[in-house]
Protein backbone atom coordinates (compact mmCIF):
# COMPACT_ATOMS: atom_id res chain seq x y z
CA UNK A 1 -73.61 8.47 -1.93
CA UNK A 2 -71.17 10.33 -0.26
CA UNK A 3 -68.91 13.26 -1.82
CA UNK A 4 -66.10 13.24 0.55
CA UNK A 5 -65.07 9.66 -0.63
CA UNK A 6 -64.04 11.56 -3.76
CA UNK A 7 -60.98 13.06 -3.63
CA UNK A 8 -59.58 15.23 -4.87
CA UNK A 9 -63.34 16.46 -5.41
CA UNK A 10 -62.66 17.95 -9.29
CA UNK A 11 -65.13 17.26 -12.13
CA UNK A 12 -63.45 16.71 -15.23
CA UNK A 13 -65.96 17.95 -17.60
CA UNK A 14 -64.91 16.41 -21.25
CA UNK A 15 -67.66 18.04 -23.74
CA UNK A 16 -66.90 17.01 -27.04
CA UNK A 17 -65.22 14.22 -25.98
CA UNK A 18 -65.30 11.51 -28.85
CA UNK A 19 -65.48 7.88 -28.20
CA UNK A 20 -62.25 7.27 -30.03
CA UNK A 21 -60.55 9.47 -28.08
CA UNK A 22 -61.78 8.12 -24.30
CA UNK A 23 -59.69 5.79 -23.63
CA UNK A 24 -56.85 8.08 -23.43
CA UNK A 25 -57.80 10.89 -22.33
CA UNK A 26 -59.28 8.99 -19.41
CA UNK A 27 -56.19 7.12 -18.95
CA UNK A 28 -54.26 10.66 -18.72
CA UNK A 29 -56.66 12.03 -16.18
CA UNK A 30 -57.31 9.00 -14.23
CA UNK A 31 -53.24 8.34 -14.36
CA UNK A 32 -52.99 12.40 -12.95
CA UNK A 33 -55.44 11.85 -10.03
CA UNK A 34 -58.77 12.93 -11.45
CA UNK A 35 -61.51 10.60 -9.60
CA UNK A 36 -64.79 12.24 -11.04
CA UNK A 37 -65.31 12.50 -14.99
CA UNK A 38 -68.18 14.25 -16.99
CA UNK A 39 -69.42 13.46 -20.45
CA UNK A 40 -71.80 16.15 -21.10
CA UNK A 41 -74.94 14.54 -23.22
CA UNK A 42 -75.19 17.37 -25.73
CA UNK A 43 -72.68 16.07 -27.79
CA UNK A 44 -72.43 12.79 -30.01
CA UNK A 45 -71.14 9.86 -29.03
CA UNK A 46 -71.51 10.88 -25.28
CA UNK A 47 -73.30 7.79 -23.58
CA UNK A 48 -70.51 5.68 -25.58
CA UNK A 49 -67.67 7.54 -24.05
CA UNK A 50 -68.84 7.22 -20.73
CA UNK A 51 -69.13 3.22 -21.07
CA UNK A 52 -65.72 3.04 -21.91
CA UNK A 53 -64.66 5.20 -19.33
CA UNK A 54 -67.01 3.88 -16.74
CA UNK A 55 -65.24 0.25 -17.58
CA UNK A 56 -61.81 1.61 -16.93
CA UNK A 57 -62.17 3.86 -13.75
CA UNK A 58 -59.88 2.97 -11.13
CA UNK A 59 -61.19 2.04 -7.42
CA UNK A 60 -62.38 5.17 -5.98
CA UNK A 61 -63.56 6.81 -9.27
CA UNK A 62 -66.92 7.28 -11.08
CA UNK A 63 -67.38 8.60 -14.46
CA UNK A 64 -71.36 10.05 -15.44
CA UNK A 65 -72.76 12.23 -17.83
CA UNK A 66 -73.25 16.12 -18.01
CA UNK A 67 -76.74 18.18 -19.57
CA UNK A 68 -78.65 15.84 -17.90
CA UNK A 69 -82.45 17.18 -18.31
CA UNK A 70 -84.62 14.27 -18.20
CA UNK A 71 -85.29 10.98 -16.59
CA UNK A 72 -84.45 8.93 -19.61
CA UNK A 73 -80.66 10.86 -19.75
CA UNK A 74 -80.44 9.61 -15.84
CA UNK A 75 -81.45 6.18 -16.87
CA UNK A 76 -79.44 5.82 -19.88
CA UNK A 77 -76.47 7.17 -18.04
CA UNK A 78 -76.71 4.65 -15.63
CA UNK A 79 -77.16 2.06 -18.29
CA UNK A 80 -74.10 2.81 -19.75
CA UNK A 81 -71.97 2.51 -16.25
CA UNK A 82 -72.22 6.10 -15.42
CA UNK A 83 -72.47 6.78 -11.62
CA UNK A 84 -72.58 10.84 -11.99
CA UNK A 85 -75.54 13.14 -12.37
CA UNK A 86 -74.67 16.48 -13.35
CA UNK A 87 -76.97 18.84 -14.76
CA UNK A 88 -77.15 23.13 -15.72
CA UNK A 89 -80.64 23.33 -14.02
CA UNK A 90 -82.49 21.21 -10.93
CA UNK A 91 -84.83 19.56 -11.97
CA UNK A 92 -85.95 17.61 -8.93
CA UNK A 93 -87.68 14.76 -10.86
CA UNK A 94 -84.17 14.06 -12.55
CA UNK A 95 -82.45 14.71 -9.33
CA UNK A 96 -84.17 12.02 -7.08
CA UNK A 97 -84.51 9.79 -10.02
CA UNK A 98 -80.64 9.78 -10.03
CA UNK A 99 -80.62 9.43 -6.30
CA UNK A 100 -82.89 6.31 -6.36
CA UNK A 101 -80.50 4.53 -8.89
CA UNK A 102 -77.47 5.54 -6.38
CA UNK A 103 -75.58 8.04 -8.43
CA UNK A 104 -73.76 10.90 -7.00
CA UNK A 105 -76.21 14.22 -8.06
CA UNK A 106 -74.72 17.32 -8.52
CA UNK A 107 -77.44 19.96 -9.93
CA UNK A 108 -76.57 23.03 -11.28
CA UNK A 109 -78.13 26.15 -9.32
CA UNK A 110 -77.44 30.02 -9.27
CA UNK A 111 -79.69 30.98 -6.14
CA UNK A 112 -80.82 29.88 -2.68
CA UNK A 113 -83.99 28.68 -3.75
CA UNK A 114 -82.77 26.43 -6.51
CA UNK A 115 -80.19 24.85 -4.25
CA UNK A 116 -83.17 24.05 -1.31
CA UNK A 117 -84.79 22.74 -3.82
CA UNK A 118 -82.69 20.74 -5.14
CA UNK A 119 -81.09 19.41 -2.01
CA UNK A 120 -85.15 18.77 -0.69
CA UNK A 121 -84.85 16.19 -4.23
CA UNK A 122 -81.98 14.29 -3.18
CA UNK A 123 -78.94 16.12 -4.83
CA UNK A 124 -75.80 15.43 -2.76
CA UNK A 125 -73.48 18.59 -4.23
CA UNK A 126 -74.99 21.57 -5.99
CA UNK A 127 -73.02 22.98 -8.85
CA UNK A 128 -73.05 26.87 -8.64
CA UNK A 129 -73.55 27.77 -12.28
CA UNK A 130 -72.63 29.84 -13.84
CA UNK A 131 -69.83 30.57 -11.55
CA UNK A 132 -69.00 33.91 -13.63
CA UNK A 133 -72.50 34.94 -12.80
CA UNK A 134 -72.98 33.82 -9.23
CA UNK A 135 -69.50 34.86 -8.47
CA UNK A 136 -67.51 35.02 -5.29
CA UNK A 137 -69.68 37.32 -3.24
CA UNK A 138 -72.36 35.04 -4.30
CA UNK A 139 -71.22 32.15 -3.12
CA UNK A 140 -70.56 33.46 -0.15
CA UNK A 141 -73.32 34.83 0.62
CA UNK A 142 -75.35 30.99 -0.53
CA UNK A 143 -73.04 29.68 1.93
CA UNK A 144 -74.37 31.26 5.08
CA UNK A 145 -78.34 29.92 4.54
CA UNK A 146 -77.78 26.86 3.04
CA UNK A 147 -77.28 23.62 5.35
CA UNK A 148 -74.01 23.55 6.86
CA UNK A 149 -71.82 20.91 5.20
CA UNK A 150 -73.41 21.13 1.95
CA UNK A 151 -70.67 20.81 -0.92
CA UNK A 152 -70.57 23.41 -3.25
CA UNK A 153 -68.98 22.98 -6.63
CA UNK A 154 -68.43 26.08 -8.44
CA UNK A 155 -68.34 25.63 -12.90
CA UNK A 156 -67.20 28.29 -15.53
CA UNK A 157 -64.11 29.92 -15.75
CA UNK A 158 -62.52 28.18 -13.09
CA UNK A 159 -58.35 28.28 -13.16
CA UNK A 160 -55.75 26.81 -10.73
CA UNK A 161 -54.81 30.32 -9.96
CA UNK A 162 -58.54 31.08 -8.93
CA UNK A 163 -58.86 28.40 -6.28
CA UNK A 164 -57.87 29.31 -3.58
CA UNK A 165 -60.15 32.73 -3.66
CA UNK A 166 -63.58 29.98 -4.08
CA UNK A 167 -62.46 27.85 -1.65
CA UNK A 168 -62.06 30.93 0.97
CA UNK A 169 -65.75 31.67 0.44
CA UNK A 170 -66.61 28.49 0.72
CA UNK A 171 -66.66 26.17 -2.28
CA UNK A 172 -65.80 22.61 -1.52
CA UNK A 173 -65.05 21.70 -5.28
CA UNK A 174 -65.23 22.41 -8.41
CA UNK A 175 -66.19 22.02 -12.24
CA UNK A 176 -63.63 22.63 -14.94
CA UNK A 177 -64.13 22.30 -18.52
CA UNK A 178 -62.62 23.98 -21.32
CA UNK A 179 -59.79 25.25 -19.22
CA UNK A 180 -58.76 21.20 -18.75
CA UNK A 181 -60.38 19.78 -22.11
CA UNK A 182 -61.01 20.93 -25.70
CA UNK A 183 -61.60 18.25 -28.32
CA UNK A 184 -57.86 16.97 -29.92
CA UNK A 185 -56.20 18.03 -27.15
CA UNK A 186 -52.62 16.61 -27.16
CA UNK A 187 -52.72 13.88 -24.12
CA UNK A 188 -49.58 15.26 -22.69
CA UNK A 189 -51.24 18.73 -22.48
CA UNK A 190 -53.97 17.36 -20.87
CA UNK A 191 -52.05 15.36 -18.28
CA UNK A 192 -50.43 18.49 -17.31
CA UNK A 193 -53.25 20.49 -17.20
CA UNK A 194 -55.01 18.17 -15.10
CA UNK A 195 -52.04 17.65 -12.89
CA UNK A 196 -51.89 22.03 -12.35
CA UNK A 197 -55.00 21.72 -11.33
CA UNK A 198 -54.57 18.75 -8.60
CA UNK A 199 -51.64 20.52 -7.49
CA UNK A 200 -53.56 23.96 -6.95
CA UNK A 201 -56.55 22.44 -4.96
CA UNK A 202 -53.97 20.65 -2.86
CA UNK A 203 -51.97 23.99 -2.07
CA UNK A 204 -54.96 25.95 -2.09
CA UNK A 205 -56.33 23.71 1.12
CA UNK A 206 -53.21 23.53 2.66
């Protein structure tokens, strides 16, 4: 699969995210530009939130889930209509299992190794987590031994105003959770959260 027909190339991570409240929310972020969604498994309801949001994703999205640490989650993701692999760790028997069912893997890693690794499994982005830990000089430094071209997502503590400093060492995209989505957030609020955000990558590249 490739990333780059994702755009803007921003994970909306939804933990918590009920399957009463999907619909919405994933009408607000679709309806603000969002293209890739994340229900992390590790909550209830999870696989049920990504069906509904999986059946009303717009042409050009894909919606998957999150904490994805074994086979059966890749499988039962995919069931559901989920077309996203994300995971903390990189596991490459989950990665290329995702890869073989056509889903866009993104793996989380925090050091070279990891991200050979899981590139070697068939992972298409790597998500640098924890971004707090790795940090910028991290990244950075990742950057100049991995394979040129390879997208980067960073994920923790990510804010619009903090963009434009990842992107200069070399992130291509990013994760953003709680900063974006909390359980009963007002839909409104959310919309213009996500729409801060979309603005800030845009300027930020510019």
């Amino acid at each position: 699969m490739n990333v780059e027909q994702f755009s803007p190339p921003l994970v909306a991570i939804l933990r918590g995210l009920s399957p009463q409240d999907a619909a919405a929310a994933g009408a607000a972020l679709f309806g603000a530009g969002f293209r890739l969604l994340e229900v992390p498994l590790n909550r209830p309801g999870a696989l049920e939130s990504i069906a509904i949001l999986a059946g009303m994703a717009p042409a050009g999205a894909i919606v998957g889930g999150g904490t994805m640490l074994s086979v059966a989650d890749v499988e039962a993701v995919h069931a559901a209509g989920g077309r996203l692999m994300v995971a903390p760790n990189a596991n490459p028997a989950v990665i290329a299992r995702g890869a073989e069912l056509g889903m866009l893997c993104a793996p989380g890693v925090a050091t070279p190794t990891e991200g050979f690794a899981a590139l070697a499994a068939g992972a298409h982005a790597l998500k640098i987590f924890p971004a707090e830990m790795v940090g910028v000089a991290g990244l950075k430094a990742m950057k100049t031994v991995l394979p040129a071209g390879t997208p980067l997502w960073p994920v923790g503590g990510v804010t619009p105003g903090s963009l434009g400093t990842w992107l200069a060492a070399g992130a291509t995209g990013f994760g953003i959770g709680g900063n974006l989505y909390t359980p009963g957030i007002d839909n409104d609020e959310l919309a213009r959260r996500a729409v801060e955000y979309i603005d800030a990558f845009h300027a930020a590249v510019a």
